[in-house]
Protein backbone atom coordinates (compact mmCIF):
# COMPACT_ATOMS: atom_id res chain seq x y z
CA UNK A 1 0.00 0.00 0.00
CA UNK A 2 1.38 3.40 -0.83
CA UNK A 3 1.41 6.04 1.89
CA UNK A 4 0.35 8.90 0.31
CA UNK A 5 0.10 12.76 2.36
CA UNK A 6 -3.12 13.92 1.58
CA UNK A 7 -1.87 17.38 2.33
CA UNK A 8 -1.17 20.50 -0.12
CA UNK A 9 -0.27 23.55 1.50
CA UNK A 10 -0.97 25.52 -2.20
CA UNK A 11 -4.70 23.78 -2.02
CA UNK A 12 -5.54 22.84 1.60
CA UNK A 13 -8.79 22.27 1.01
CA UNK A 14 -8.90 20.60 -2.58
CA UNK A 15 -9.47 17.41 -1.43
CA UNK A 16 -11.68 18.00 0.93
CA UNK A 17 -14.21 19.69 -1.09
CA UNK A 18 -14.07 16.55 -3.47
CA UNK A 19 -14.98 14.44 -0.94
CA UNK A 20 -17.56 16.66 0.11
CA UNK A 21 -18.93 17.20 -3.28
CA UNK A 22 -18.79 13.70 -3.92
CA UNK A 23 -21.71 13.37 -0.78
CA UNK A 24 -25.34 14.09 -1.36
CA UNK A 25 -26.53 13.83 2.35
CA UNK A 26 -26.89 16.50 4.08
CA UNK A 27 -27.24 15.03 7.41
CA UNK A 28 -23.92 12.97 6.53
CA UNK A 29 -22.43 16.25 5.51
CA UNK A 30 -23.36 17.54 8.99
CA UNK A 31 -21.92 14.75 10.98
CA UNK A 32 -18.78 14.65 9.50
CA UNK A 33 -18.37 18.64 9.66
CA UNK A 34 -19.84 18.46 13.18
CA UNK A 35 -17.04 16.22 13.80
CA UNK A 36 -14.05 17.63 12.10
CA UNK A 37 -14.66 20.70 13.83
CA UNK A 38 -15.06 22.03 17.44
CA UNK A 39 -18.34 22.84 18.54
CA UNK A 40 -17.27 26.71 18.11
CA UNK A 41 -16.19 26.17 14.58
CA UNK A 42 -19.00 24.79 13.45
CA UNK A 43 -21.59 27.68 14.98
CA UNK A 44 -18.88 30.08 13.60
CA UNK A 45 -19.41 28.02 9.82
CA UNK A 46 -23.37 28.14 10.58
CA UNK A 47 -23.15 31.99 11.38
CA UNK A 48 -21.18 32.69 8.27
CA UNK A 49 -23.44 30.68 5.96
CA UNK A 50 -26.31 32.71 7.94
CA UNK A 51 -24.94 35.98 7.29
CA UNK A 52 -24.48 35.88 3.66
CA UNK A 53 -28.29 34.73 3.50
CA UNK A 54 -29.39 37.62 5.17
CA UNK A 55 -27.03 39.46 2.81
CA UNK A 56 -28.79 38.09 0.23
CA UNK A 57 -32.26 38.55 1.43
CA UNK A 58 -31.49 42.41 1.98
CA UNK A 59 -31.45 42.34 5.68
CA UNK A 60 -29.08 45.43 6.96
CA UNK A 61 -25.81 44.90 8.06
CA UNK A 62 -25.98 46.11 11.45
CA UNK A 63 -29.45 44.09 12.17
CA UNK A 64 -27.24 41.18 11.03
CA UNK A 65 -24.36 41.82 13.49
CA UNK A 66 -26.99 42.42 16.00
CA UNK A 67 -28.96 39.56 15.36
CA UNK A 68 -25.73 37.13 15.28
CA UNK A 69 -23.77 38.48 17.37
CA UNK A 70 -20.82 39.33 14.82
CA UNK A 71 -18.26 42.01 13.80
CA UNK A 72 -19.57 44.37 11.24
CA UNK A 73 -15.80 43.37 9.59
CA UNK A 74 -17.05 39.81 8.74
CA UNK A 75 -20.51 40.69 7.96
CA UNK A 76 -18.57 43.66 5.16
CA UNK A 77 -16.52 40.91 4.22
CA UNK A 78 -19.15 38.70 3.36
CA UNK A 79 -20.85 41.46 1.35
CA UNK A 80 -17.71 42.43 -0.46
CA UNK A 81 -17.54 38.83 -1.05
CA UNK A 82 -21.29 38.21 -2.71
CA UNK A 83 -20.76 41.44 -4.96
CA UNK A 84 -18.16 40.03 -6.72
CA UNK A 85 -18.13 39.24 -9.78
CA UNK A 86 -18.53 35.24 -10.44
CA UNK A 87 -18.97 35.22 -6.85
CA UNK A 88 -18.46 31.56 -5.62
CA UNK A 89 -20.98 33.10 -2.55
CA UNK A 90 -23.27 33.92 -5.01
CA UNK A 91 -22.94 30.57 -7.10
CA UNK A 92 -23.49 28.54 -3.66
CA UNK A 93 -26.75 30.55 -2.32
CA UNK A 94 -28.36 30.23 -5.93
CA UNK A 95 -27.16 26.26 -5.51
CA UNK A 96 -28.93 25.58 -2.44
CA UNK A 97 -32.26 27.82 -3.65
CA UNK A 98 -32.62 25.59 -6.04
CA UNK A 99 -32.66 22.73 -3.77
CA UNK A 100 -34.58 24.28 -1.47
């Protein structure tokens, strides 16, 4: 068997978005993230996802950092993030409306 490092610091994340990708259960999705990650990280990941739905559904900045407790910074960042152009933000929200 070959021991392989399934590690590349110029794409730290490439592989696990394949295998991610390569689920389509949700709840499977959830376990494994809810296990990779502390219980912090993940209500950090669930705020983030929250906050550029809001974003998206016009909601005001500061009634999003008030409602989820968060720095205006990440809640601009997110913005500045969803007006871009191809925004992969964008691309995901429109993904999961669809779903929806």
């Amino acid at each position: 068997m070959e021991n392989t490092l399934h590690w590349n610091e110029n794409h730290p994340l490439g592989e696990l978005a394949e295998a991610l990708a390569a689920c389509d259960d949700p709840h499977m999705i959830e376990d494994f993230l809810s296990g990779l990650f502390t219980a912090a990280e993940v209500r950090e990941m669930g705020k983030r996802w929250a906050l550029v739905r809001l974003l998206d559904d016009g909601m005001s900045q500061r009634t999003i950092a008030s409602n989820l407790n968060l720095s205006l910074c990440k809640i601009t960042r997110g913005s500045k993030e969803l007006k871009k152009e191809e925004s992969p933000f964008r691309k995901m929200i429109e993904l999961y409306k669809a779903r929806a």
